[in-house]
N, C-alpha and C. Protein backbone atom coordinates (compact mmCIF):
# COMPACT_ATOMS: atom_id res chain seq x y z
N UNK A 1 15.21 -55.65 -19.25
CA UNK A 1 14.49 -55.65 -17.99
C UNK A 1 14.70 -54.31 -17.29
N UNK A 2 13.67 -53.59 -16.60
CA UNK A 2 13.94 -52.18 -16.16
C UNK A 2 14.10 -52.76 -14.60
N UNK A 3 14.47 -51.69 -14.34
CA UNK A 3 15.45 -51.89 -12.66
C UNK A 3 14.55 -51.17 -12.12
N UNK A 4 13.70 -51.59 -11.22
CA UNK A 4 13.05 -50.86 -10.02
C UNK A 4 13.01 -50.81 -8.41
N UNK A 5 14.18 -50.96 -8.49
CA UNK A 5 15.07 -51.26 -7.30
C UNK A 5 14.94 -49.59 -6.46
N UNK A 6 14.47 -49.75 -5.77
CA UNK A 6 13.95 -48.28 -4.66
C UNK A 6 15.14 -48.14 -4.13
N UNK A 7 15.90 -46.81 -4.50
CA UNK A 7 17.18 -45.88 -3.66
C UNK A 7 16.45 -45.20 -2.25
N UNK A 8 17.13 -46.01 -1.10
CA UNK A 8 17.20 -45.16 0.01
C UNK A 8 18.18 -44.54 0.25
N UNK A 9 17.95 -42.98 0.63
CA UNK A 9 18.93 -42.13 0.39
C UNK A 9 20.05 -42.41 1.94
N UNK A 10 20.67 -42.11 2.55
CA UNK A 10 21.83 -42.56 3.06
C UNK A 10 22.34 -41.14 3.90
N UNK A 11 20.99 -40.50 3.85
CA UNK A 11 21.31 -39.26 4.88
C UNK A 11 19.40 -39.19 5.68
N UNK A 12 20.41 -38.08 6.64
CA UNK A 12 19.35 -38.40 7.72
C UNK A 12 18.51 -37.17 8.10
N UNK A 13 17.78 -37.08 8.42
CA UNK A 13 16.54 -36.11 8.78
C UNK A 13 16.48 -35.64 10.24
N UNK A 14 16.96 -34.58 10.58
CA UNK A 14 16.78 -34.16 11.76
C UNK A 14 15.88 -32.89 12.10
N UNK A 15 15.24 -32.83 13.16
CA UNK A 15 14.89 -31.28 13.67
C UNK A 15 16.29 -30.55 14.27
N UNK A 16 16.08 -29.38 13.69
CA UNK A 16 16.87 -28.32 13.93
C UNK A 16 16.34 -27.20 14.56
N UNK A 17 16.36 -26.37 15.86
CA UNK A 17 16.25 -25.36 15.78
C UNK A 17 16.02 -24.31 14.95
N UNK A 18 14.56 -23.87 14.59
CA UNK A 18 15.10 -22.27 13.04
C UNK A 18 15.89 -21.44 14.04
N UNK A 19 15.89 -20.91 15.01
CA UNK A 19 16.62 -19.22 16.09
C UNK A 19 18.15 -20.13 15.30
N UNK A 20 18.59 -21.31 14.97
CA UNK A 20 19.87 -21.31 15.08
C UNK A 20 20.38 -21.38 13.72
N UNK A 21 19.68 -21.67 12.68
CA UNK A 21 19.80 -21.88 11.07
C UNK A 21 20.24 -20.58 10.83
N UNK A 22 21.32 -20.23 9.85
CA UNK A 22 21.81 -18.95 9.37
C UNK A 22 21.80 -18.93 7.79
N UNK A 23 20.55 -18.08 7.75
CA UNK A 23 20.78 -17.67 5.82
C UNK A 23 21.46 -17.33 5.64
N UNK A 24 22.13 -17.50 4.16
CA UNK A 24 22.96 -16.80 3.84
C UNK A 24 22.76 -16.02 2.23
N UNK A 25 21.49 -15.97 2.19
CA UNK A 25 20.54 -15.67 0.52
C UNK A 25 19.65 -15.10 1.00
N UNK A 26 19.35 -13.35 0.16
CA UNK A 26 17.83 -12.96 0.28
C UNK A 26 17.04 -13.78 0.02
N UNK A 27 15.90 -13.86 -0.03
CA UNK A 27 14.32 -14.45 -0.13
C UNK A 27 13.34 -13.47 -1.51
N UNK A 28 12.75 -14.15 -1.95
CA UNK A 28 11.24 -13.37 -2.56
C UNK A 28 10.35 -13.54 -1.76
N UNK A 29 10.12 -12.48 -0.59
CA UNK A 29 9.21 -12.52 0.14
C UNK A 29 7.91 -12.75 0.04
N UNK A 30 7.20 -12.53 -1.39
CA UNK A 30 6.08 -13.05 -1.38
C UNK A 30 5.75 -14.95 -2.09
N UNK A 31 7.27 -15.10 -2.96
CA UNK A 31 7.56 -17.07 -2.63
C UNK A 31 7.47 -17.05 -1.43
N UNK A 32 7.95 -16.55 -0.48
CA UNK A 32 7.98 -17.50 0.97
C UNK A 32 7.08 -17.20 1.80
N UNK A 33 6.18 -16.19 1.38
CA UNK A 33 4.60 -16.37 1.81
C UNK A 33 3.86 -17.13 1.34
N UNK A 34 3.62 -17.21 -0.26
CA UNK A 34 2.85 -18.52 -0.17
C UNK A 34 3.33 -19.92 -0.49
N UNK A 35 4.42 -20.05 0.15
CA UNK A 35 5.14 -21.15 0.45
C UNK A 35 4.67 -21.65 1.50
N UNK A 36 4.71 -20.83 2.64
CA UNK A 36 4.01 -20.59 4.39
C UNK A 36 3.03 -21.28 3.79
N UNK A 37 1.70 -20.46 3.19
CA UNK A 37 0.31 -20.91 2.92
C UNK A 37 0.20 -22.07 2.42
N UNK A 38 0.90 -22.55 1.70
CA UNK A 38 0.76 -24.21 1.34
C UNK A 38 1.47 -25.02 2.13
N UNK A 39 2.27 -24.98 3.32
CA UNK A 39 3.25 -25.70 3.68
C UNK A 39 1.85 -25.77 5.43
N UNK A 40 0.96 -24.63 5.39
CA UNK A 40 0.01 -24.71 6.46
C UNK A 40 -1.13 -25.56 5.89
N UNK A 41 -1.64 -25.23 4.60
CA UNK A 41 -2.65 -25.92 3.83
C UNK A 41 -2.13 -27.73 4.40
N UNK A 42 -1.05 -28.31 3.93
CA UNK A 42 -1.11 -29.61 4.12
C UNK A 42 -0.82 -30.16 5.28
N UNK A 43 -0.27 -29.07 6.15
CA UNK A 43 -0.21 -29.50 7.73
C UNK A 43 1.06 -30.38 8.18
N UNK A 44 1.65 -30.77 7.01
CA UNK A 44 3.13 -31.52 6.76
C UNK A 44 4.55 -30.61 6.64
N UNK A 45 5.09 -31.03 7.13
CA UNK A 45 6.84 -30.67 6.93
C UNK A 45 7.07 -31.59 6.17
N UNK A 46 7.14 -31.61 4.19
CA UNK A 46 7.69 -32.61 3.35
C UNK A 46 9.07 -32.60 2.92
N UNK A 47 9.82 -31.12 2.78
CA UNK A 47 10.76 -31.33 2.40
C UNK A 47 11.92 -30.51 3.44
N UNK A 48 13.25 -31.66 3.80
CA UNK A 48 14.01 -30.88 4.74
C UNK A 48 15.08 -29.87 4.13
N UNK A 49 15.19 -28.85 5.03
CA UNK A 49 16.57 -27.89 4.02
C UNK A 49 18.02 -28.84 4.08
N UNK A 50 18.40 -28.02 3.37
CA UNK A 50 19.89 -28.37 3.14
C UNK A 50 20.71 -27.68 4.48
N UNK A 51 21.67 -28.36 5.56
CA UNK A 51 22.15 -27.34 6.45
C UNK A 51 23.74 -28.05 6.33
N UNK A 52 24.47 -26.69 5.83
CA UNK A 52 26.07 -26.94 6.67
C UNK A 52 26.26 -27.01 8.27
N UNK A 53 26.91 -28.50 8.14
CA UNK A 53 26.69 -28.89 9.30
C UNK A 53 27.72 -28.28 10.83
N UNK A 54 28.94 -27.54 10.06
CA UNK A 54 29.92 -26.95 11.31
C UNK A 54 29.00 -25.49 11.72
N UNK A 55 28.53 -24.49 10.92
CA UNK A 55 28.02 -23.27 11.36
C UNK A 55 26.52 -23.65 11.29
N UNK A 56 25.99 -24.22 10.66
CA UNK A 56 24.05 -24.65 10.43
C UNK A 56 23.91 -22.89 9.51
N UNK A 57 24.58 -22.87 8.49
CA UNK A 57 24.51 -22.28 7.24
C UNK A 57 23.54 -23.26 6.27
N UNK A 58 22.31 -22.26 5.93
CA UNK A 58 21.43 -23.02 5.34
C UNK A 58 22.31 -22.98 3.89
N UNK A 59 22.27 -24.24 3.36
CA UNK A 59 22.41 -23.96 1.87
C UNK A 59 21.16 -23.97 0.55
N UNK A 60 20.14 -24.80 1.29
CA UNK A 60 19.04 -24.85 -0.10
C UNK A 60 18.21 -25.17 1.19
N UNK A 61 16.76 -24.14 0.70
CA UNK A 61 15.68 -23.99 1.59
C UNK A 61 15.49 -23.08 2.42
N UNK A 62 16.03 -21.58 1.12
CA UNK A 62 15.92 -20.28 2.28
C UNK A 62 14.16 -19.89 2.78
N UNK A 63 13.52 -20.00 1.44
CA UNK A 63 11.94 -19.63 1.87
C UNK A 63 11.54 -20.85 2.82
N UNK A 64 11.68 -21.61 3.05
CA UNK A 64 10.87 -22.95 3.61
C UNK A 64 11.54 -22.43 4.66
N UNK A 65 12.86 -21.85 5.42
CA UNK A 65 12.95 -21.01 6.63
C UNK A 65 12.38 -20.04 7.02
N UNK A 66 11.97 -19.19 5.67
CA UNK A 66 11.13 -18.01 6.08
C UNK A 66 9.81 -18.12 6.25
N UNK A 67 9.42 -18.92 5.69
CA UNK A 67 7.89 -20.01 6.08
C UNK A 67 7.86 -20.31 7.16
N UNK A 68 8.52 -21.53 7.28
CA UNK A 68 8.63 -21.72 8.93
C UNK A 68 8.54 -20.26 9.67
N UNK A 69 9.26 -19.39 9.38
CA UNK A 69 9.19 -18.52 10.90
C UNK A 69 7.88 -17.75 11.05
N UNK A 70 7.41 -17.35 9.45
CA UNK A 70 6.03 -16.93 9.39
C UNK A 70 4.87 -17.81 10.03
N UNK A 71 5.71 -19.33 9.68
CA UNK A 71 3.99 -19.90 11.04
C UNK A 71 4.12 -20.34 12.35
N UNK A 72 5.23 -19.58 12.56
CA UNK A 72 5.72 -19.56 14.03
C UNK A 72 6.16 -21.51 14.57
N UNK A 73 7.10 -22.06 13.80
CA UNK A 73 7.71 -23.17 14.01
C UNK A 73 9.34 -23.07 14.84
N UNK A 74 8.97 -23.93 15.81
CA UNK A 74 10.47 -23.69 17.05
C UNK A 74 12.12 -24.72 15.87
N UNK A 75 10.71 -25.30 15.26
CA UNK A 75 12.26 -26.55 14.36
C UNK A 75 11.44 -26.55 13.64
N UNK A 76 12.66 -27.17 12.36
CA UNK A 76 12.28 -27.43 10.83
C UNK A 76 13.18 -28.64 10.75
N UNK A 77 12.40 -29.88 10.00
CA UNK A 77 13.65 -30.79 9.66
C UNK A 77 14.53 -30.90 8.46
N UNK A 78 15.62 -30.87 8.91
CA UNK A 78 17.06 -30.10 7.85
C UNK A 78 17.58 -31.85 7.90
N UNK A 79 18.70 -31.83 6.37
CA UNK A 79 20.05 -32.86 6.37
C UNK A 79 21.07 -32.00 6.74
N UNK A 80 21.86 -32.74 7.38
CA UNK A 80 23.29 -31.78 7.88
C UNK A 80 24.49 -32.20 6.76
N UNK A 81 24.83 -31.15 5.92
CA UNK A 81 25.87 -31.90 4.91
C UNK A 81 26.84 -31.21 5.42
N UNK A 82 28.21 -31.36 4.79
CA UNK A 82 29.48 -30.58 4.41
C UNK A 82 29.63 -30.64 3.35
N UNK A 83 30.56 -29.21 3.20
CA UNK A 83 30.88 -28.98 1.70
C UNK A 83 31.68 -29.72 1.16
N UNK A 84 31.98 -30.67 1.72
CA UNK A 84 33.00 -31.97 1.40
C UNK A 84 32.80 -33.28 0.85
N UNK A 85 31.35 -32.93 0.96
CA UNK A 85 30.40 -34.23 0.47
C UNK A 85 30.98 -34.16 -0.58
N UNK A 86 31.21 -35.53 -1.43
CA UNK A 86 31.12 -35.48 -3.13
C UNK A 86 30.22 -35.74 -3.60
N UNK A 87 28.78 -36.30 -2.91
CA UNK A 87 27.59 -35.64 -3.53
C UNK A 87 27.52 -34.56 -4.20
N UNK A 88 27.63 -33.67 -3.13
CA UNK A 88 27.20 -32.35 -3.26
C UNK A 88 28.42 -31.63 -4.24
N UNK A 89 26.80 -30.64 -5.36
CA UNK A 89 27.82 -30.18 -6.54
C UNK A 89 27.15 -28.31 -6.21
N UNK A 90 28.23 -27.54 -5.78
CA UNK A 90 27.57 -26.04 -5.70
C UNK A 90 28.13 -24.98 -6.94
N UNK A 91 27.05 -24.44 -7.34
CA UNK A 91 27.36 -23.46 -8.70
C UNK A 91 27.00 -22.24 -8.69
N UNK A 92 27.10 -21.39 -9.48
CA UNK A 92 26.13 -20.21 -9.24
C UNK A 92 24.94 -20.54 -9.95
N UNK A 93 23.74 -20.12 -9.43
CA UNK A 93 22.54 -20.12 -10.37
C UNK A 93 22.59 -19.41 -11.63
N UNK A 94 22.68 -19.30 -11.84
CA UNK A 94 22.81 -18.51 -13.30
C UNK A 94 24.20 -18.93 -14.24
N UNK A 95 25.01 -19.77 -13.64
CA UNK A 95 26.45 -20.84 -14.23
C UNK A 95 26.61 -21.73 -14.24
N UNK A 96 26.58 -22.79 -14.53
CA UNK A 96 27.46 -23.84 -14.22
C UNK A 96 28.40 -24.13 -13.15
N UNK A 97 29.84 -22.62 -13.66
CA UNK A 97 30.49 -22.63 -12.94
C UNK A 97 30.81 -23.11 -11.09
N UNK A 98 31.44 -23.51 -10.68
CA UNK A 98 31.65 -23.88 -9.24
C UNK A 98 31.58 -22.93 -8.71
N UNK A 99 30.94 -22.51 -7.50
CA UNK A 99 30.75 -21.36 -6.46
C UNK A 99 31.76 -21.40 -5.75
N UNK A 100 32.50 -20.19 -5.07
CA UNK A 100 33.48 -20.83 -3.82
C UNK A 100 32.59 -20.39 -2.41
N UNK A 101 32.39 -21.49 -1.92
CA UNK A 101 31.60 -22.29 -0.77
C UNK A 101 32.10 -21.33 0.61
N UNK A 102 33.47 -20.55 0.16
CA UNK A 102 33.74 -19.91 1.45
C UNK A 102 32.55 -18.89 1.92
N UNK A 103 32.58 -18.07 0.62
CA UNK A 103 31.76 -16.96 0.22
C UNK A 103 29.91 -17.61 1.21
N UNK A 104 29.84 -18.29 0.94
CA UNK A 104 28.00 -19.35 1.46
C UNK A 104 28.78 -18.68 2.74
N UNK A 105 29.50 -19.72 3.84
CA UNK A 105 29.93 -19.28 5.10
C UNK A 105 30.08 -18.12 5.54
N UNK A 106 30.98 -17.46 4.64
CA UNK A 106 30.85 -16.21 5.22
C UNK A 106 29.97 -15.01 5.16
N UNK A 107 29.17 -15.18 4.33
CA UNK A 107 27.35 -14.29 3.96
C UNK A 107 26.80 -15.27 5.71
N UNK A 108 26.55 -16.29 5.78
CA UNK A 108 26.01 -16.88 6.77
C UNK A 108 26.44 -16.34 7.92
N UNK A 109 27.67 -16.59 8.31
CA UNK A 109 28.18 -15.82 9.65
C UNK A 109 28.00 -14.47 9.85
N UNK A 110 28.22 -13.50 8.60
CA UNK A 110 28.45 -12.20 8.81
C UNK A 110 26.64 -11.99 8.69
N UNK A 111 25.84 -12.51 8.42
CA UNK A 111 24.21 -11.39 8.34
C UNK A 111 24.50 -10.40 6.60
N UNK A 112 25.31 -10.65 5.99
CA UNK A 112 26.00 -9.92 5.08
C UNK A 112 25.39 -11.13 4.02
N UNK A 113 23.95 -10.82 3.73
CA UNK A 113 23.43 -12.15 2.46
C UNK A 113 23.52 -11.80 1.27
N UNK A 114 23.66 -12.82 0.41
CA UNK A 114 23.99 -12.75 -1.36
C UNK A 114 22.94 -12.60 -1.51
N UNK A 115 22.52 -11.90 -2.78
CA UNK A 115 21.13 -11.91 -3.29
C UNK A 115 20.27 -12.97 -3.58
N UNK A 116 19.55 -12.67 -3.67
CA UNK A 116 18.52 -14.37 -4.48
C UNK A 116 18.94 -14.52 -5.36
N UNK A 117 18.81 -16.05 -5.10
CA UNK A 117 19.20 -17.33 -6.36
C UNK A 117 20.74 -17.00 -6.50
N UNK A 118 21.57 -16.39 -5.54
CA UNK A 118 23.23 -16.85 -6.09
C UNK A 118 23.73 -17.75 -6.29
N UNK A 119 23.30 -18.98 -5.02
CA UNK A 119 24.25 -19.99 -5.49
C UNK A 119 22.55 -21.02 -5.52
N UNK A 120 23.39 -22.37 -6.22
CA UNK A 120 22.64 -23.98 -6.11
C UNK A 120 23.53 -24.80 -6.10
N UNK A 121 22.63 -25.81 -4.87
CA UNK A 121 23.11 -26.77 -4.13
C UNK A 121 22.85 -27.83 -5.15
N UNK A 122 23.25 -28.88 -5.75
CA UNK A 122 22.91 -30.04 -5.68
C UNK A 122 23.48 -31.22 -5.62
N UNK A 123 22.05 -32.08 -5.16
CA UNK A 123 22.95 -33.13 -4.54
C UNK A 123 22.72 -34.34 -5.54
N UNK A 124 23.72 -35.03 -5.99
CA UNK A 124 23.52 -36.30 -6.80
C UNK A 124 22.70 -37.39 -6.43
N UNK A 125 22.69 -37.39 -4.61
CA UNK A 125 21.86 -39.08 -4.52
C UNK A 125 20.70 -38.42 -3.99
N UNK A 126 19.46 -38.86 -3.94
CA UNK A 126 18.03 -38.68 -3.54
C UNK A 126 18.44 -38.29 -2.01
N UNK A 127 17.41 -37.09 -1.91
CA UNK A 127 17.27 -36.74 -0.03
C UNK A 127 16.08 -37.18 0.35
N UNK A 128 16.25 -37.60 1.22
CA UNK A 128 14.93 -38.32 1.82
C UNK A 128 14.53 -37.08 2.62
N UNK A 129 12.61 -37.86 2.27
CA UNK A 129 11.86 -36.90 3.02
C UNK A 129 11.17 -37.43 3.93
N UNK A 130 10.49 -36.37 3.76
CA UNK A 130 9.40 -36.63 5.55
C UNK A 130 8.54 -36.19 5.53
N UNK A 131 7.50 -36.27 7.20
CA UNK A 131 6.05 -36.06 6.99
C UNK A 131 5.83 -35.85 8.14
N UNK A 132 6.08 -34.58 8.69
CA UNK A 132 5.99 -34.10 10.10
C UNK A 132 5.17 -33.12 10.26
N UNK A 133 4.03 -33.88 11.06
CA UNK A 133 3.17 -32.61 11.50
C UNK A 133 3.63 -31.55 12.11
N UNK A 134 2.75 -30.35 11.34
CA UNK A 134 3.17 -29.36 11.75
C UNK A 134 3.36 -28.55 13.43
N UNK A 135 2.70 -29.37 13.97
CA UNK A 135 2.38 -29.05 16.06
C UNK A 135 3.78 -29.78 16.13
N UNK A 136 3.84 -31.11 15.63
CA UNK A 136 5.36 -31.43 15.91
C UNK A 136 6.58 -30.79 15.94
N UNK A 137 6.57 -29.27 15.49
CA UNK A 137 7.65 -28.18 15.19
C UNK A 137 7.59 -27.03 15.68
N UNK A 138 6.37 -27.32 16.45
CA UNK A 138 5.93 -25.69 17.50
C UNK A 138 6.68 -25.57 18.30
C-alpha cells in the first residue's frame, strides 16, 4: 500500500523586511534578473528564503533577494532557522564536506561576501510555501 499521507512542514512563513536581510554570497546578476522577470511574470511570492534567525543572514535565496530589490519589494517572505536546527545540513557547493557556519555569519555581518555558490543549505523536512501577491510586499 503506498502512503500518501501529505507532510506539513512545521516551520513558518514570515514577511521580513529586505533593508534588513544580510547576504552573505555574490549573485549571477543576470540569474537574478531574470529571476525578477519571472517572479513579476506570475505576480506571486512562491518560494520563501532561508534566514538565520539571530543576525537575518540570508542562507539560501540570495537572487530571490536581489529580485526582490530589483522590483522594488519593502518584504520578502523568509523561514527563520538556526544553525542548530538538525534539519538543517550546510556544505560547500562543490563538497559534501560540512561548511563552518561561522564563516556564513561573518561574510553576512562584515559586507565581506563569499563568492557564488560557496555554501548549500539543506533542509531535510519540506519548507512550506506561499502565494503572496506581489503589492502585498511593496
Amino acid at each position: 500500500m503506498r502512503d500518501t499521507t501529505k507532510v506539513i512542514s512545521s516551520y513558518t512563513v514570515v514577511k521580513l523586511p529586505l533593508s534588513k536581510l544580510r547576504p552573505s554570497e555574490e549573485i549571477n546578476v543576470e540569474a537574478g534578473r531574470m529571476l525578477a522577470m519571472t517572479i513579476a511574470e506570475k505576480g506571486q511570492w512562491i518560494r520563501p528564503l532561508l534566514i538565520e534567525n539571530r543576525h537575518w543572514v540570508i542562507m539560501d535565496g540570495h537572487h530571490r533577494h536581489f529580485g526582490a530589490t530589483l522590483l522594488r519589494l519593502s518584504f520578502v517572505p523568509c523561514v527563520l532557522l538556526s544553525y542548530g536546527d538538525t534539519n538543517l545540513h550546510v556544505t560547500y557547493w562543490s563538497d559534501p564536506a560540512p561548511f563552518p557556519v561561522d564563516r556564513i555569519i561573518q561574510a553576512g555581518l562584515s559586507g565581506n561576501l563569499m563568492s557564488f555558490k560557496t555554501t548549500r543549505h539543506h533542509l531535510r523536512v519540506p519548507l512550506p510555501t506561499c502565494a503572496v501577491d506581489l503589492d502585498d510586499l511593496r
